[in-house]
Protein backbone atom coordinates (compact mmCIF):
# COMPACT_ATOMS: atom_id res chain seq x y z
CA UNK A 1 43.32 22.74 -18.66
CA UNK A 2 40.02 21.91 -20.47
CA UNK A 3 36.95 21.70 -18.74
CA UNK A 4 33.52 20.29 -19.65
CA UNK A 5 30.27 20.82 -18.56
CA UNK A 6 26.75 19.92 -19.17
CA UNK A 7 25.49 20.59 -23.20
CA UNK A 8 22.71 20.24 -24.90
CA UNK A 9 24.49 18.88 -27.76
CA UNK A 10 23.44 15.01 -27.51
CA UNK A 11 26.29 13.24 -29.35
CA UNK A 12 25.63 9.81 -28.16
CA UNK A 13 22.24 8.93 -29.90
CA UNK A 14 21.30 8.46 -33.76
CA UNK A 15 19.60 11.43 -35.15
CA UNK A 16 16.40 10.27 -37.32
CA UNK A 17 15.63 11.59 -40.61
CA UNK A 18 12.94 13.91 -39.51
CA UNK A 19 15.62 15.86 -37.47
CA UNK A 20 13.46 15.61 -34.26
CA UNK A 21 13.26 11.92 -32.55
CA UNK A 22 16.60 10.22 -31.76
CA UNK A 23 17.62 6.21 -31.07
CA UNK A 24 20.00 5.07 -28.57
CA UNK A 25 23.08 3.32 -30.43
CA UNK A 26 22.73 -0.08 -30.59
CA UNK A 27 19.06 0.01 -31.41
CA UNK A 28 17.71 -2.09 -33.80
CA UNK A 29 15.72 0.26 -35.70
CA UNK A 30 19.11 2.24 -36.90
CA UNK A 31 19.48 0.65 -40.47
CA UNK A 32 23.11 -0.98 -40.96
CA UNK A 33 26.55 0.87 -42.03
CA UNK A 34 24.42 4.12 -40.98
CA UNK A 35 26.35 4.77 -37.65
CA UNK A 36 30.00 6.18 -38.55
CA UNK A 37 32.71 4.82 -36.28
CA UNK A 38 35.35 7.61 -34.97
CA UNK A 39 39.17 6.00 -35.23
CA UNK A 40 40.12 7.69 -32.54
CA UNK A 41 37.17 5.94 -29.78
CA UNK A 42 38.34 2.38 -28.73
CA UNK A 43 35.94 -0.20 -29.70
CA UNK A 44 36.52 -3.66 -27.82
CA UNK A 45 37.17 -6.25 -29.68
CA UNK A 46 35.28 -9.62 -29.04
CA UNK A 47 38.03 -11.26 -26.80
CA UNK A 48 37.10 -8.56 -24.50
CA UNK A 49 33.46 -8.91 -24.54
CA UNK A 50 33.47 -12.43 -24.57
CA UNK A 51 35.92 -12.05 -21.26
CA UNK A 52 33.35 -9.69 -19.62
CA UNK A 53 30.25 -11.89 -19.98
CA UNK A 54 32.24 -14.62 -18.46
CA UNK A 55 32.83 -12.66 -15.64
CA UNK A 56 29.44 -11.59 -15.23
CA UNK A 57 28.41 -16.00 -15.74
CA UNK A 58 30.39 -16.42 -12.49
CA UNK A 59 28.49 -13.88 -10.37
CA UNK A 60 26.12 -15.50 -8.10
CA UNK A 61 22.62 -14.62 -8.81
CA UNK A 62 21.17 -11.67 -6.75
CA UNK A 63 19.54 -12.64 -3.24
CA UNK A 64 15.93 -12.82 -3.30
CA UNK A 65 14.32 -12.16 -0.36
CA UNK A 66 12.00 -15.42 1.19
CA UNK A 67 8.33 -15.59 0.91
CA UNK A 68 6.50 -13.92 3.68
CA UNK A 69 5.20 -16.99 6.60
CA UNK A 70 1.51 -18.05 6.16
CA UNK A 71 -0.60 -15.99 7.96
CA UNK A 72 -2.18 -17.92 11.02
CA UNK A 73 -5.53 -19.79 10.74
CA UNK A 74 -6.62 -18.83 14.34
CA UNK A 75 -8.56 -15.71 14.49
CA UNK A 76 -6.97 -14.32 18.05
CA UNK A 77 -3.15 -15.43 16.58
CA UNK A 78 -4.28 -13.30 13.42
CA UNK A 79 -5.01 -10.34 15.14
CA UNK A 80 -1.84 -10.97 17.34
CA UNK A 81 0.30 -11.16 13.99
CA UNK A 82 -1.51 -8.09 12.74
CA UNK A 83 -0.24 -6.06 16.10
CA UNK A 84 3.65 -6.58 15.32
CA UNK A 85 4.92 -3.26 13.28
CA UNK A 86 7.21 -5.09 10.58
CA UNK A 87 3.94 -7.09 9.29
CA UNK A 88 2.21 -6.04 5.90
CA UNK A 89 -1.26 -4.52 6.22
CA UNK A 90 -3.71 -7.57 6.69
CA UNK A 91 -6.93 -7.88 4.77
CA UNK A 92 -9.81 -8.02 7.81
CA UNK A 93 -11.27 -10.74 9.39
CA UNK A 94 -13.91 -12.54 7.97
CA UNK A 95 -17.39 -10.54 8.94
CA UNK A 96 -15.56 -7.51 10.14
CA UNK A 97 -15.04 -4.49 8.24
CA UNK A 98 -11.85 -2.83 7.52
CA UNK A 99 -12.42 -0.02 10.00
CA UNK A 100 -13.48 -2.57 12.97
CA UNK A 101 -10.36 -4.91 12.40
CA UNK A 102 -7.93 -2.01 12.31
CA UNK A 103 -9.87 -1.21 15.72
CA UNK A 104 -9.35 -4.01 17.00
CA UNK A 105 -5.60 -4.75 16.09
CA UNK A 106 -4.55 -0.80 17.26
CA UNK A 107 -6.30 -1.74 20.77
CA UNK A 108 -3.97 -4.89 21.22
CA UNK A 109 -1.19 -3.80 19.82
CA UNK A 110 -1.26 -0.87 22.62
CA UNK A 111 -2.21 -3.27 25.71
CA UNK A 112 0.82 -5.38 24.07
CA UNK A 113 3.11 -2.10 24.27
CA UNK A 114 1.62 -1.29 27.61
CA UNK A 115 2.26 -4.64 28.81
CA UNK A 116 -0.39 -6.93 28.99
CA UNK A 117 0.42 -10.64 28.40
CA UNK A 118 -0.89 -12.11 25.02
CA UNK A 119 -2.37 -15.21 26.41
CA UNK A 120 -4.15 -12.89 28.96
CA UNK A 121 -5.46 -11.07 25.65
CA UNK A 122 -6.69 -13.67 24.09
CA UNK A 123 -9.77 -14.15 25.79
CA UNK A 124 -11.00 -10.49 24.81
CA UNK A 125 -10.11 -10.57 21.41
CA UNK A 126 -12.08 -13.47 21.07
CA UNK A 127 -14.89 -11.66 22.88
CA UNK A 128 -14.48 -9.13 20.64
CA UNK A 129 -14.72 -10.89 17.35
CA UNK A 130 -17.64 -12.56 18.42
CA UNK A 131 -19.92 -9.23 18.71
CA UNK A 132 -18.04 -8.36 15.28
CA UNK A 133 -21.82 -8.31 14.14
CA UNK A 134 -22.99 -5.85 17.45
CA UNK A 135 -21.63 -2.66 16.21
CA UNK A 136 -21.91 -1.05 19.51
CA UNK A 137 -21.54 -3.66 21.77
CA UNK A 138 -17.74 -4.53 19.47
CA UNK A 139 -16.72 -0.44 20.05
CA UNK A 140 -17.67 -1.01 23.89
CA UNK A 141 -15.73 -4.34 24.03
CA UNK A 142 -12.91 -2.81 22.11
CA UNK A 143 -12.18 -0.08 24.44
CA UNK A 144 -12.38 -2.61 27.39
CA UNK A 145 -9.31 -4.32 26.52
């Protein structure tokens, strides 16, 4: 029985001239009728190459996966949007920082889980957004929710 195992012998690239750097073969930097071919390793022939890449003309192009829906215009629906766990990270609300939004959207998104009705939400978030400017009176309203 023979056995092989890993080597560091690396018989499957082109060794360049300065003994050190190799090319995969096939590259186009290896200069032509360099590359000696062994008679005893099959080489397909173009009938079987041109076969293949027929094959791979029929396959159906890979599935690309659909845009992401526009986020909502609506303030309230885009902090309800940014509440739901499968959504990307949202940039923040206009004239709220990143720390405030994320705030703001954590708060809801735990009523949600505890809960609370959206449309019974809404009311506060808007509340909220509007003292966006009112650092302390927006951490007072956040907490209220």
């Amino acid at each position: 029985m023979e056995k092989r195992g890993l080597s560091a012998y690396d018989n499957k690239r082109y060794l360049l001239a300065d003994g050190v750097h190799t090319l995969a073969f096939g590259h186009r930097d290896i200069p032509a009728g360099a590359v000696e071919i062994d008679e005893n390793v099959p080489i397909f022939d173009d009938e079987h190459i041109d076969a293949r890449l027929a094959v791979d003309r029929e396959m159906p192009p890979p599935a690309q996966t659909p845009p992401p829906p526009p986020l909502p215009d609506d303030p309230v629906d885009y902090v309800l949007h940014a509440t739901r766990p499968q959504n990307r990270p949202l940039p923040p609300l206009e004239g709220m920082n990143e720390e405030d939004f994320e705030m703001l959207y954590l708060q809801v998104a735990d009523a949600l889980r505890l809960g609370r009705d959206a449309a019974d939400l809404r009311g506060e978030i808007l509340h909220c957004i509007g003292l966006a400017a009112d650092a302390e009176a927006f951490f007072d309203a956040v907490l209220d929710i």
